[in-house]
C-alpha atoms as a PDB file:
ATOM      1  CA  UNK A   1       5.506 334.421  13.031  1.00  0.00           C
ATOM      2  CA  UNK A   2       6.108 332.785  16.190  1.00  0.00           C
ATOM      3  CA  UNK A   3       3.693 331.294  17.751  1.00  0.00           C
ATOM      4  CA  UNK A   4       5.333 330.597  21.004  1.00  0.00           C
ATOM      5  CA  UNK A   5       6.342 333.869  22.368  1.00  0.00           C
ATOM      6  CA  UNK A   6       3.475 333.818  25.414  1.00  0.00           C
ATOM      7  CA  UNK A   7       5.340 330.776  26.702  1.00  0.00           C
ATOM      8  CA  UNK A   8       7.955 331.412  29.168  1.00  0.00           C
ATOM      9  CA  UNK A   9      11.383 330.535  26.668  1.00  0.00           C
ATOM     10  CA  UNK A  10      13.297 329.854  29.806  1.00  0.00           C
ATOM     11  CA  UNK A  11      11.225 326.689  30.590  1.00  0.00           C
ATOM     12  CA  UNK A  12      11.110 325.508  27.118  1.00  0.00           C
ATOM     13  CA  UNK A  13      13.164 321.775  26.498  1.00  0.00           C
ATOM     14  CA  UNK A  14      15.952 322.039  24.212  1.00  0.00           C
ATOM     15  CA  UNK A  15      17.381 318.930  22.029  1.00  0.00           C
ATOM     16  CA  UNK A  16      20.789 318.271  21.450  1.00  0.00           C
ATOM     17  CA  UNK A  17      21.551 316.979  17.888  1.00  0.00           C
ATOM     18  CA  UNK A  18      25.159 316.167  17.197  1.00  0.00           C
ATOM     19  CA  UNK A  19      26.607 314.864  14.152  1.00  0.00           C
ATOM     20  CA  UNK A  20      29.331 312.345  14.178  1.00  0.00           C
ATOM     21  CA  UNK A  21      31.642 311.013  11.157  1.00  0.00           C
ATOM     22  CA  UNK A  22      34.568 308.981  12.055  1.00  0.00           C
ATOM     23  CA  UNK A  23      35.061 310.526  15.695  1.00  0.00           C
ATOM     24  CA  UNK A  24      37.635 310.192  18.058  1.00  0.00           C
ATOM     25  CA  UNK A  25      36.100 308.248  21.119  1.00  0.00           C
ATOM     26  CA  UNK A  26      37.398 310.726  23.606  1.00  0.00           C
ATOM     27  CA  UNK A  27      35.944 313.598  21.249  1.00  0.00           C
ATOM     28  CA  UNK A  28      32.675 312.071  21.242  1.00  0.00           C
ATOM     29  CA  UNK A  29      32.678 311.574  25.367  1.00  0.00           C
ATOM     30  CA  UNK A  30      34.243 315.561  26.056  1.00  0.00           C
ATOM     31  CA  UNK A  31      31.822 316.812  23.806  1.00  0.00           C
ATOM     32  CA  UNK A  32      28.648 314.445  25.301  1.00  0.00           C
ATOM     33  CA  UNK A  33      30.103 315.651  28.703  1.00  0.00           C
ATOM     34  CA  UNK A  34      29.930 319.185  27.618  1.00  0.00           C
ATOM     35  CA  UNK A  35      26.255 318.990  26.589  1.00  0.00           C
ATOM     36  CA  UNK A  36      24.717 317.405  29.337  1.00  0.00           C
ATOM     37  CA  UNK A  37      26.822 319.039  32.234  1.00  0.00           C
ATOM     38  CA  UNK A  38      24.527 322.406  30.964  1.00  0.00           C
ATOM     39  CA  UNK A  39      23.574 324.711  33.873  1.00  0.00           C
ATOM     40  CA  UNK A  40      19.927 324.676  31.688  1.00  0.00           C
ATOM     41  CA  UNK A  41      18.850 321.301  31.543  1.00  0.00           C
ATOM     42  CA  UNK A  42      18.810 319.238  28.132  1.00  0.00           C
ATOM     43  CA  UNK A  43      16.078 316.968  27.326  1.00  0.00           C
ATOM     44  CA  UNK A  44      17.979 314.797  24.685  1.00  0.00           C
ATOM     45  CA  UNK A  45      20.801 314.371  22.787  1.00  0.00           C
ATOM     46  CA  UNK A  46      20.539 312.733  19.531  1.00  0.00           C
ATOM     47  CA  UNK A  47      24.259 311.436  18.360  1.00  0.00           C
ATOM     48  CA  UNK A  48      23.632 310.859  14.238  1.00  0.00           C
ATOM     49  CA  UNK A  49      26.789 308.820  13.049  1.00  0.00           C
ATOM     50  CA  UNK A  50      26.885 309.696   9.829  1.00  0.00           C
ATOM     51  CA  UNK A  51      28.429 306.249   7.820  1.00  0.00           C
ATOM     52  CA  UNK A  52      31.306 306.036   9.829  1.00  0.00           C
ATOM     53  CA  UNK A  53      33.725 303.566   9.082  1.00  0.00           C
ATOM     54  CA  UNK A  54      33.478 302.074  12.313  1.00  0.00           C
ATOM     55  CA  UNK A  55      30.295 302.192  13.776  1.00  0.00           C
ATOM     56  CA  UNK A  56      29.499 304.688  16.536  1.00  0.00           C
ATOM     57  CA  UNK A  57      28.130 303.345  20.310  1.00  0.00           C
ATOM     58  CA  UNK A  58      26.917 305.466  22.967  1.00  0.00           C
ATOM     59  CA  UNK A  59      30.054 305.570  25.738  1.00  0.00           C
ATOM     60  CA  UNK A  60      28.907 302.913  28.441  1.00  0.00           C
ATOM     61  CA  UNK A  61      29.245 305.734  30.818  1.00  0.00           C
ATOM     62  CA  UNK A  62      25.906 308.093  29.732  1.00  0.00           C
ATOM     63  CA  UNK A  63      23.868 305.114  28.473  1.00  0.00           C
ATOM     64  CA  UNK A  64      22.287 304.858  32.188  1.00  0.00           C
ATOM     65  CA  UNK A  65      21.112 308.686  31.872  1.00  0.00           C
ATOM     66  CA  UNK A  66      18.722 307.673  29.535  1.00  0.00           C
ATOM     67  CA  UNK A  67      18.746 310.852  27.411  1.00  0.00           C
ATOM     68  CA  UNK A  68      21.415 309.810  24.862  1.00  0.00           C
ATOM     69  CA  UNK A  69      20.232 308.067  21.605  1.00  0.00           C
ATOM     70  CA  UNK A  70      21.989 306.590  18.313  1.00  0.00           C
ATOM     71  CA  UNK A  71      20.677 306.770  15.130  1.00  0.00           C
ATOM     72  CA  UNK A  72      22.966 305.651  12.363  1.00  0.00           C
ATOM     73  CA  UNK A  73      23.123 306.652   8.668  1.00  0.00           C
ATOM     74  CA  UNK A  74      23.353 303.841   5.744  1.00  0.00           C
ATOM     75  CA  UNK A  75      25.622 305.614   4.256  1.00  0.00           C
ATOM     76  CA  UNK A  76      27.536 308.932   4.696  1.00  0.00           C
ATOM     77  CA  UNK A  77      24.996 311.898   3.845  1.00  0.00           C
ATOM     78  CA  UNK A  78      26.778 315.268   4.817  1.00  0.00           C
ATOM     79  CA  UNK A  79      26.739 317.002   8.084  1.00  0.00           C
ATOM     80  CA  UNK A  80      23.380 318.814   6.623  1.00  0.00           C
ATOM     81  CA  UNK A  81      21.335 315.900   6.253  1.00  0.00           C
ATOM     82  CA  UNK A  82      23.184 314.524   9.209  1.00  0.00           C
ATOM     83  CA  UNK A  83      21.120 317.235  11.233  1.00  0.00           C
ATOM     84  CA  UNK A  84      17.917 316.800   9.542  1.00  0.00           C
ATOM     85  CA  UNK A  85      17.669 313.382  11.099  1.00  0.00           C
ATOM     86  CA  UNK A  86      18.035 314.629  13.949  1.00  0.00           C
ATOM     87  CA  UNK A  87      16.003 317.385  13.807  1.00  0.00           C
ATOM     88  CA  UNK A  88      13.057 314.783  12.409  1.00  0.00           C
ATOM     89  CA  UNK A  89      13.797 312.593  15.609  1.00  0.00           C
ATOM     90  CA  UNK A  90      14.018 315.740  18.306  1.00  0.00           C
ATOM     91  CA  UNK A  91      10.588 316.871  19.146  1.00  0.00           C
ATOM     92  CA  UNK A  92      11.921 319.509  21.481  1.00  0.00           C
ATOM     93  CA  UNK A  93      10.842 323.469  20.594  1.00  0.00           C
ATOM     94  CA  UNK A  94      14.154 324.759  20.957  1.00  0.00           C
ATOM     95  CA  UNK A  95      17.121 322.635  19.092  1.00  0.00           C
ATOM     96  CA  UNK A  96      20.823 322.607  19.902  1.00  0.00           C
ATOM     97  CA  UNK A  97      23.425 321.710  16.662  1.00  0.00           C
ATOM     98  CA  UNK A  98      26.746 320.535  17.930  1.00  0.00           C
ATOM     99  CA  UNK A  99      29.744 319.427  16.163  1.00  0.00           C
ATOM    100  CA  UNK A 100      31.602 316.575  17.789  1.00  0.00           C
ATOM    101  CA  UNK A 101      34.824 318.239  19.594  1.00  0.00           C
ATOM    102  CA  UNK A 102      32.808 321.741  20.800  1.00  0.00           C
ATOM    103  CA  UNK A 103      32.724 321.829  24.567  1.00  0.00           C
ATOM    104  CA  UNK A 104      30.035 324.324  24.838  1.00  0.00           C
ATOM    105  CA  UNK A 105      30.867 326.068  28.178  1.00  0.00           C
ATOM    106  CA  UNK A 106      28.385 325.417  31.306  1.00  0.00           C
ATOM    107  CA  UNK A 107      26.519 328.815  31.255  1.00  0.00           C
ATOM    108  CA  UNK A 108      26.659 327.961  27.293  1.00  0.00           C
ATOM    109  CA  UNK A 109      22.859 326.590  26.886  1.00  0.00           C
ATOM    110  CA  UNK A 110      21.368 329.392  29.497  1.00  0.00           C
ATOM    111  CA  UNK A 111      22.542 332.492  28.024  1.00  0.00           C
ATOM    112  CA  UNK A 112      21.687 331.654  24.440  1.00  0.00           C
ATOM    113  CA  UNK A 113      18.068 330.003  26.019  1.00  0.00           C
ATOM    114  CA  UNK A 114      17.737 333.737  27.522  1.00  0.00           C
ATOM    115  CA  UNK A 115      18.885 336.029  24.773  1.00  0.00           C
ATOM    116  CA  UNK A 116      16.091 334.054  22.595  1.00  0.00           C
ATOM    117  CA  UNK A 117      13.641 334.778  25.416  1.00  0.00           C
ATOM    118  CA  UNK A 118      14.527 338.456  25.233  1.00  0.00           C
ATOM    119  CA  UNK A 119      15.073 338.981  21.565  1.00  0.00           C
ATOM    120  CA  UNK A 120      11.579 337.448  19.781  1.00  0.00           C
ATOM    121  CA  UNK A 121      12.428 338.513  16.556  1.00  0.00           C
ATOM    122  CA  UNK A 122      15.871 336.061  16.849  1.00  0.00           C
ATOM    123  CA  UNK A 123      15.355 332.635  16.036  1.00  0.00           C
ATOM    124  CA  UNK A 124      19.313 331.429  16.063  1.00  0.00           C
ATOM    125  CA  UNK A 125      21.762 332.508  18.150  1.00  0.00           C
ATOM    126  CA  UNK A 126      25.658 331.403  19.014  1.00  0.00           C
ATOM    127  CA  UNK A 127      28.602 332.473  20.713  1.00  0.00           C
ATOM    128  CA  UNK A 128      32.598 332.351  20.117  1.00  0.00           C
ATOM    129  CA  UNK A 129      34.210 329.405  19.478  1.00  0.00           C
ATOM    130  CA  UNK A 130      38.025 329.007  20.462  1.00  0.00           C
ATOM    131  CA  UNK A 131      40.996 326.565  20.477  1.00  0.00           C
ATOM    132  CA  UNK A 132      41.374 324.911  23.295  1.00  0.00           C
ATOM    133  CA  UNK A 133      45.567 325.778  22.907  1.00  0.00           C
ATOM    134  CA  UNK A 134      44.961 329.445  21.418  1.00  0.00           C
ATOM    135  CA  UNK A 135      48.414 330.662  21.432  1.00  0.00           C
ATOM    136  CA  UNK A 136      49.951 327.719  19.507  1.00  0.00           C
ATOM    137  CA  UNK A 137      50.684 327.877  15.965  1.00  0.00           C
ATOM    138  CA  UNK A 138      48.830 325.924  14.373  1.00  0.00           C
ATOM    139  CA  UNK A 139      45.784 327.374  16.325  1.00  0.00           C
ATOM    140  CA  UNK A 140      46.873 330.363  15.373  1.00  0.00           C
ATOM    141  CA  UNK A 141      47.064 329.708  11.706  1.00  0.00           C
ATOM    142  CA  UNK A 142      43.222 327.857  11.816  1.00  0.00           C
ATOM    143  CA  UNK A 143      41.506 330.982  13.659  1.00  0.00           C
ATOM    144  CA  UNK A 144      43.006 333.507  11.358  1.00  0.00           C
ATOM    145  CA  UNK A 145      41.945 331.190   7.817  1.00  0.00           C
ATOM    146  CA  UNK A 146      39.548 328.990   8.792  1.00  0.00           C
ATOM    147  CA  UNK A 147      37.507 330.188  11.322  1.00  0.00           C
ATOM    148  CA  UNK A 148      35.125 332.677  11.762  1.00  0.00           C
ATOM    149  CA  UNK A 149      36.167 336.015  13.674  1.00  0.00           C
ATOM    150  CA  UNK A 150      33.998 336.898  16.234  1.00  0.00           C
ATOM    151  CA  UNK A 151      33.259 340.156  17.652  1.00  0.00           C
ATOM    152  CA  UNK A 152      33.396 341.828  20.976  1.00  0.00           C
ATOM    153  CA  UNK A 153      29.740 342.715  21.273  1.00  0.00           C
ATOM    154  CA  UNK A 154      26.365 340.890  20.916  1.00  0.00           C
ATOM    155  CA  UNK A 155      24.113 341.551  17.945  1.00  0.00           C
ATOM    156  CA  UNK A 156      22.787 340.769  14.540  1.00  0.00           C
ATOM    157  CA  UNK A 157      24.757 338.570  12.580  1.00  0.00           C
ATOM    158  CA  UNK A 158      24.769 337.536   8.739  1.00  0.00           C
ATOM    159  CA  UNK A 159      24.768 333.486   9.780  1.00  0.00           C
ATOM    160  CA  UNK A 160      25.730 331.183  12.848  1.00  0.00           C
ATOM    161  CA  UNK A 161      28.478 329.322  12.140  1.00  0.00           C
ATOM    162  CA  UNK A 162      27.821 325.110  12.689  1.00  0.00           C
ATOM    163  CA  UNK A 163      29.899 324.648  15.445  1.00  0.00           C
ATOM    164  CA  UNK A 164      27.215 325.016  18.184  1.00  0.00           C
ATOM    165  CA  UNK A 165      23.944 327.091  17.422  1.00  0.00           C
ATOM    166  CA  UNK A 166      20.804 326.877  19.319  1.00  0.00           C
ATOM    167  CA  UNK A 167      17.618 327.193  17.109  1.00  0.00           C
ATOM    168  CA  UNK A 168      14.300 328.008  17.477  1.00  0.00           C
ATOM    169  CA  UNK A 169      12.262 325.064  16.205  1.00  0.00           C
ATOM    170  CA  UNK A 170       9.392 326.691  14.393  1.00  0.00           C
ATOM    171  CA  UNK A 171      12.076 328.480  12.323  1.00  0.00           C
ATOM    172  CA  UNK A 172      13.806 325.647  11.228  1.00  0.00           C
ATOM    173  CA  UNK A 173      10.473 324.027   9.866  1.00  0.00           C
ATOM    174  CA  UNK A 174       9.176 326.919   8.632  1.00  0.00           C
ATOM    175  CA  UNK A 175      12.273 326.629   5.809  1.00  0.00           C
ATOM    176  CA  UNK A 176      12.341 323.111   5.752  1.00  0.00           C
ATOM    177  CA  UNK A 177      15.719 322.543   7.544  1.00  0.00           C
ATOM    178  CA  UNK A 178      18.955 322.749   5.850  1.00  0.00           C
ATOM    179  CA  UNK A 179      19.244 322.115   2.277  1.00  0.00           C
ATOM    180  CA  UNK A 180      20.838 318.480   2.172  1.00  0.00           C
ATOM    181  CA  UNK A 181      21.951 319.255  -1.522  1.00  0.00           C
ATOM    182  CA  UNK A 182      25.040 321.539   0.430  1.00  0.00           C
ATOM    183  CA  UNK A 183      26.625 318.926   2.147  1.00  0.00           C
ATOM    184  CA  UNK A 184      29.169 320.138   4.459  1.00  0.00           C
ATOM    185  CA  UNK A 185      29.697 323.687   2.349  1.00  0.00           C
ATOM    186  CA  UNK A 186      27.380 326.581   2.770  1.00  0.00           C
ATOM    187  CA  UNK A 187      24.260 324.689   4.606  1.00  0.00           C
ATOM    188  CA  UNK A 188      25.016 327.155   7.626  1.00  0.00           C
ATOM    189  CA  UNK A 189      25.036 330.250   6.306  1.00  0.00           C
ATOM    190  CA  UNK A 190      21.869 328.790   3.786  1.00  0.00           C
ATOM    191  CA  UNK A 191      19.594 327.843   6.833  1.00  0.00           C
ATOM    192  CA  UNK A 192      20.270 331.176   8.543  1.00  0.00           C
ATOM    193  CA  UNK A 193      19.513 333.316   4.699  1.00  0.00           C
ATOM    194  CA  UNK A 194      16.033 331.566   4.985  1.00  0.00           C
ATOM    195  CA  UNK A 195      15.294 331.957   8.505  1.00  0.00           C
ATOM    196  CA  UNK A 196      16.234 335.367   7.531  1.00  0.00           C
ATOM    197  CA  UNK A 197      14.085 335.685   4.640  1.00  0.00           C
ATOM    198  CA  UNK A 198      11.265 334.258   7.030  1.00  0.00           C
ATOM    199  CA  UNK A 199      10.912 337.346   8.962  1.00  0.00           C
ATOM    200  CA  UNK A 200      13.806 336.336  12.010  1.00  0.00           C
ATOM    201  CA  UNK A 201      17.199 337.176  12.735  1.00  0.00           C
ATOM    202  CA  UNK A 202      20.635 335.514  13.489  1.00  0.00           C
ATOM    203  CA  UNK A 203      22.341 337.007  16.429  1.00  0.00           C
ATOM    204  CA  UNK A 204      25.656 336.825  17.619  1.00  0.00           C
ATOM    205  CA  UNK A 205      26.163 336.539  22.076  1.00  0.00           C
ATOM    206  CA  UNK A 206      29.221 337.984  23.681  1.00  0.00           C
ATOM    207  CA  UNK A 207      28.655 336.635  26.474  1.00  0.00           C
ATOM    208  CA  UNK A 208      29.592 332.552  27.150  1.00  0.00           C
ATOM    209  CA  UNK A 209      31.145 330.308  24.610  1.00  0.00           C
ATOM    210  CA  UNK A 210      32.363 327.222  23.605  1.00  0.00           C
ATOM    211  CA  UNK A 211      35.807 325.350  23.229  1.00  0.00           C
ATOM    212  CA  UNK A 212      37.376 323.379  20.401  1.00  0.00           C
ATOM    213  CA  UNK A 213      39.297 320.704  21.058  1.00  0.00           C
ATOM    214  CA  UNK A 214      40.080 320.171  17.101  1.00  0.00           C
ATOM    215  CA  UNK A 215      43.337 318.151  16.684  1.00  0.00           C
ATOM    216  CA  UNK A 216      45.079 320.868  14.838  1.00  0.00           C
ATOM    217  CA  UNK A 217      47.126 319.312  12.163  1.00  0.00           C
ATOM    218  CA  UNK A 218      48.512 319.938   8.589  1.00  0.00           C
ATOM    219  CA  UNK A 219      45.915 317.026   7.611  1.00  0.00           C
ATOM    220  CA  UNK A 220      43.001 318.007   9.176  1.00  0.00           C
ATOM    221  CA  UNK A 221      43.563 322.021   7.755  1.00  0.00           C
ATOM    222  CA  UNK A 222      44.138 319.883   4.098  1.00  0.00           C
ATOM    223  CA  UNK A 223      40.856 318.288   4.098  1.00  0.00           C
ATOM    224  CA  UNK A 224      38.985 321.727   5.290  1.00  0.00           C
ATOM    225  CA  UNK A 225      40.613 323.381   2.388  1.00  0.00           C
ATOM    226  CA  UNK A 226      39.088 320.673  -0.121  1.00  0.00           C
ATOM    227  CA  UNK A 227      35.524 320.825   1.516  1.00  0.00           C
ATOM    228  CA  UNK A 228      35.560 324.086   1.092  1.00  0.00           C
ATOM    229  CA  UNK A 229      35.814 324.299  -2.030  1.00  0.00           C
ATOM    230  CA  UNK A 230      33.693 321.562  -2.618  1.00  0.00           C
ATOM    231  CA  UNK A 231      35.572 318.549  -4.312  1.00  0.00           C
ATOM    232  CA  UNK A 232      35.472 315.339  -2.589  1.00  0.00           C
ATOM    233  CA  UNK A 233      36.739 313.799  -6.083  1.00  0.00           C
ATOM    234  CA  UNK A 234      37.109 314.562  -9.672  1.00  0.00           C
ATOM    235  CA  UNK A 235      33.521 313.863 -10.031  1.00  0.00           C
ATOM    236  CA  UNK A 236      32.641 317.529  -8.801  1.00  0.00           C
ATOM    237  CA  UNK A 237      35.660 318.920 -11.537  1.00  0.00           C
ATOM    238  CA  UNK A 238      38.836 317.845 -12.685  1.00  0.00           C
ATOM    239  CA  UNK A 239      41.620 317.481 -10.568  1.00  0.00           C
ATOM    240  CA  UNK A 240      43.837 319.942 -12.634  1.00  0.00           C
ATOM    241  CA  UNK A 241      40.912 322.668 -11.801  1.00  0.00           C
ATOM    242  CA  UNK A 242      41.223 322.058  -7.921  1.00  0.00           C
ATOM    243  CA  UNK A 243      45.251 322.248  -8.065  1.00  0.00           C
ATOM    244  CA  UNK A 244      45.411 325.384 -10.065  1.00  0.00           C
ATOM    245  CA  UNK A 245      42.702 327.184  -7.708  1.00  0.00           C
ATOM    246  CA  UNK A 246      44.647 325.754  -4.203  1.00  0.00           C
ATOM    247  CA  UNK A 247      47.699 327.297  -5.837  1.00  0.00           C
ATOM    248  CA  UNK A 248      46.352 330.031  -6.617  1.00  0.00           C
ATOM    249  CA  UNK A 249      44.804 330.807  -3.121  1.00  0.00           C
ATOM    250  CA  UNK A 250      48.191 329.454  -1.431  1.00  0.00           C
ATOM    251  CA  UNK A 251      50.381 332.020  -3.562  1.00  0.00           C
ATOM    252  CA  UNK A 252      47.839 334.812  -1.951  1.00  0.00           C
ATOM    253  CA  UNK A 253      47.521 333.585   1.281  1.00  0.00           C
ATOM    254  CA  UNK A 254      51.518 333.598   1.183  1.00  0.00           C
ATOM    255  CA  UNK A 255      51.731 337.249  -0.224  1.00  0.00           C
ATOM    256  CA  UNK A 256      49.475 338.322   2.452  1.00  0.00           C
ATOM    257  CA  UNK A 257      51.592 336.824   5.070  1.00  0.00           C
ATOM    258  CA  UNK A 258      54.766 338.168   3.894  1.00  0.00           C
ATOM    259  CA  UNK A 259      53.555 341.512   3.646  1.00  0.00           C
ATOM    260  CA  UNK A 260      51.859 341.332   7.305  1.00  0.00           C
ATOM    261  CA  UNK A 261      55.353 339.897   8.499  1.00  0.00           C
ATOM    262  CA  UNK A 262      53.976 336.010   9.527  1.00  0.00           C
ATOM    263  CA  UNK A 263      56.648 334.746   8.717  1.00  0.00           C
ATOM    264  CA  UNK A 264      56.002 331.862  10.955  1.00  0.00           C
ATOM    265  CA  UNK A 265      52.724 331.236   8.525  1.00  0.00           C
ATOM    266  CA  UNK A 266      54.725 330.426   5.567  1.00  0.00           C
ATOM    267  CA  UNK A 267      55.704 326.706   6.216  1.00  0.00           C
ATOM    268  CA  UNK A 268      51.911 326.212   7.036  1.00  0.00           C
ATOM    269  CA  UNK A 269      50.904 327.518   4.017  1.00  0.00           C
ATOM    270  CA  UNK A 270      53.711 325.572   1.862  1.00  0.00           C
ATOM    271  CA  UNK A 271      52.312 322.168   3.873  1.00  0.00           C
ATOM    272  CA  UNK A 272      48.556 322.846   3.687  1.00  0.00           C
ATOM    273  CA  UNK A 273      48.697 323.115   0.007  1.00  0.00           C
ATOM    274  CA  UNK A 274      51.267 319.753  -0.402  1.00  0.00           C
ATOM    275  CA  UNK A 275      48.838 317.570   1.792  1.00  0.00           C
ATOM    276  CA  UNK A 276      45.684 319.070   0.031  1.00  0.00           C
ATOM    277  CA  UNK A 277      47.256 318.228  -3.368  1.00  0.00           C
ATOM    278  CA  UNK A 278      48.187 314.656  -1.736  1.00  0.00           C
ATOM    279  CA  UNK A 279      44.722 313.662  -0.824  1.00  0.00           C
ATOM    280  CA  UNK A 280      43.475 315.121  -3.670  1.00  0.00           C
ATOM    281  CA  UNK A 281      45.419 313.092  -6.190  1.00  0.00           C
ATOM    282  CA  UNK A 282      44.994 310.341  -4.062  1.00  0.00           C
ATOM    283  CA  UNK A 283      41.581 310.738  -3.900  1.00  0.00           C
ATOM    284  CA  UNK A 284      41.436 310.649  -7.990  1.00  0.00           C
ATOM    285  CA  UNK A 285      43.415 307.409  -8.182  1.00  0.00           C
ATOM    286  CA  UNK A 286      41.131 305.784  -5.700  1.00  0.00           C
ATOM    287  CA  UNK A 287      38.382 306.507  -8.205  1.00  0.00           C
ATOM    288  CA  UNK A 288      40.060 305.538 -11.495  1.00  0.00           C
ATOM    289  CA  UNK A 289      40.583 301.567  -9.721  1.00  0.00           C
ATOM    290  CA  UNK A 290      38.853 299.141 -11.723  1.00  0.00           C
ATOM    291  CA  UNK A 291      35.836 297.835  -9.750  1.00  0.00           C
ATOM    292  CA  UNK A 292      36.935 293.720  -9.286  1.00  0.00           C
ATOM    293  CA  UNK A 293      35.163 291.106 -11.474  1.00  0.00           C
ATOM    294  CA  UNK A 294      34.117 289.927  -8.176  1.00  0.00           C
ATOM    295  CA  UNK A 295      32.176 292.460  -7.654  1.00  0.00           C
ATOM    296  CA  UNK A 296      31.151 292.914 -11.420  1.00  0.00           C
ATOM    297  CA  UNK A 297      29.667 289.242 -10.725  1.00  0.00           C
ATOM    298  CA  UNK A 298      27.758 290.016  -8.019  1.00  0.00           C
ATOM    299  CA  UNK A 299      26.112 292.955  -9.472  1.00  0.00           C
ATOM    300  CA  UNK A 300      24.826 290.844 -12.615  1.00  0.00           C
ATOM    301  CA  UNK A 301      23.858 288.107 -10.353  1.00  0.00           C
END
């Protein structure tokens, strides 16, 4: 199965892949920071900028280290085939997926490096992810619904969730990376169900961690909601579908709450489910707009 084991892991290069889709700057620079401030040296980091609106640079600042490259997208692709090209550029036998705005702690890189080195039957690994303002509301409200909870002690786990996961290569191949067809819903928890099937495992490290520095907004929790359940626009399913099943969800969510005495929760939920029916319905005007006869022209020309 793997091929590598009489190989010391611990002096094994790791590559850093990180997708970005319209980024904040300073996201893009803490989270850079983050990966190459490691206590276990990284070999590269591969930024993919996934068809941003405005086009990613690397910040002036790490262009002299020489290990940061830019490879943009035509087009945006999903955060899954966002990683593929990265993994197709990295070379490296151990692979690092970031999301833009994790700050993987220092020790982050070496204890996850180790546990692989230990545990030859694991082939992904990844530690707890928290806000970077934990006791704040809105924090509070995005670790409890959209987050993953995390445990106490290190062991198996079902998948890794995307926010920072350190692979080992020859697993990722073996499976063909992830499945591009899943966008930005599912592709984690798919990868790790064909490792899996592959003969490793997906374990979950106490020990370390990593820090988001998500801007936590009504917005931001809206949009989550609507990739998760997987409409970007009425071409997935109508529109009428996506509000029923948001209300739905919202008037549970709500009941929960009540019962569990959030009370605090309850204007969240009321404003998630407004701005996710805004951008939805905006979303499905944008797409009824006649294309111009402009651009009609062109496209017989």
């Amino acid at each position: 199965m793997n091929t590598n084991q009489s190989a010391p892991q611990a002096a094994l290069p790791v590559d850093v892949i990180i997708p970005l889709f319209n980024e904040r700057l300073e996201a893009i620079e803490a989270t850079l920071e983050a990966c190459l401030s490691q206590t276990y040296p990284v070999s590269r980091v591969y930024l993919i900028d996934d068809g941003s609106l405005v086009p990613v640079s690397i910040p002036r600042r790490f262009e002299a280290l020489g290990k940061v490259s830019l490879t943009r997208l035509p087009q945006n692709q999903k955060i899954a085939a966002a990683r593929n090209a990265g993994i197709a550029n990295s070379t490296a036998p151990l692979i690092a997926c970031v999301n833009c705005e994790v700050l993987p702690d220092p020790d982050w890189l070496a204890t996850c490096v180790s546990y692989l080195s230990e545990h030859p039957n694991v082939a992904v690994c990844y530690t707890r992810t928290i806000p970077d303002h934990p006791k704040r509301l809105l924090s509070r409200w995005r670790m409890r619904f959209q987050e993953t909870k995390f445990g106490d002690v290190s062991g198996p786990s079902h998948f890794a969730p995307g926010h920072a996961v350190l692979f080992l290569r020859e697993a990722v191949e073996k499976v063909g990376r992830y499945d591009v067809k899943l966008g930005n819903t599912g592709e984690d928890s798919d990868i790790c169900e064909q490792i899996g099937a592959a003969g490793w495992e997906t374990h979950f490290i106490a020990q370390s961690g990593c820090v988001s520095i998500q801007n936590n907004t009504v917005t931001e929790f809206a949009k989550k909601e609507l990739s998760r359940n997987n409409w970007e626009s009425p071409k997935d399913y109508p529109l009428s579908q996506l509000i029923l099943l948001r209300s739905k969800w919202t008037l549970i969510r709500m009941g929960r709450n009540l019962l569990r005495a959030r009370i605090l929760f309850l204007p969240i939920d009321l404003a998630v489910w407004a701005m996710t029916v805004k951008i939805a319905v905006s979303r499905a005007l944008a797409s009824r707009k006649p294309v111009s006869s402009t651009n009609t022209a062109q496209r017989a020309d």
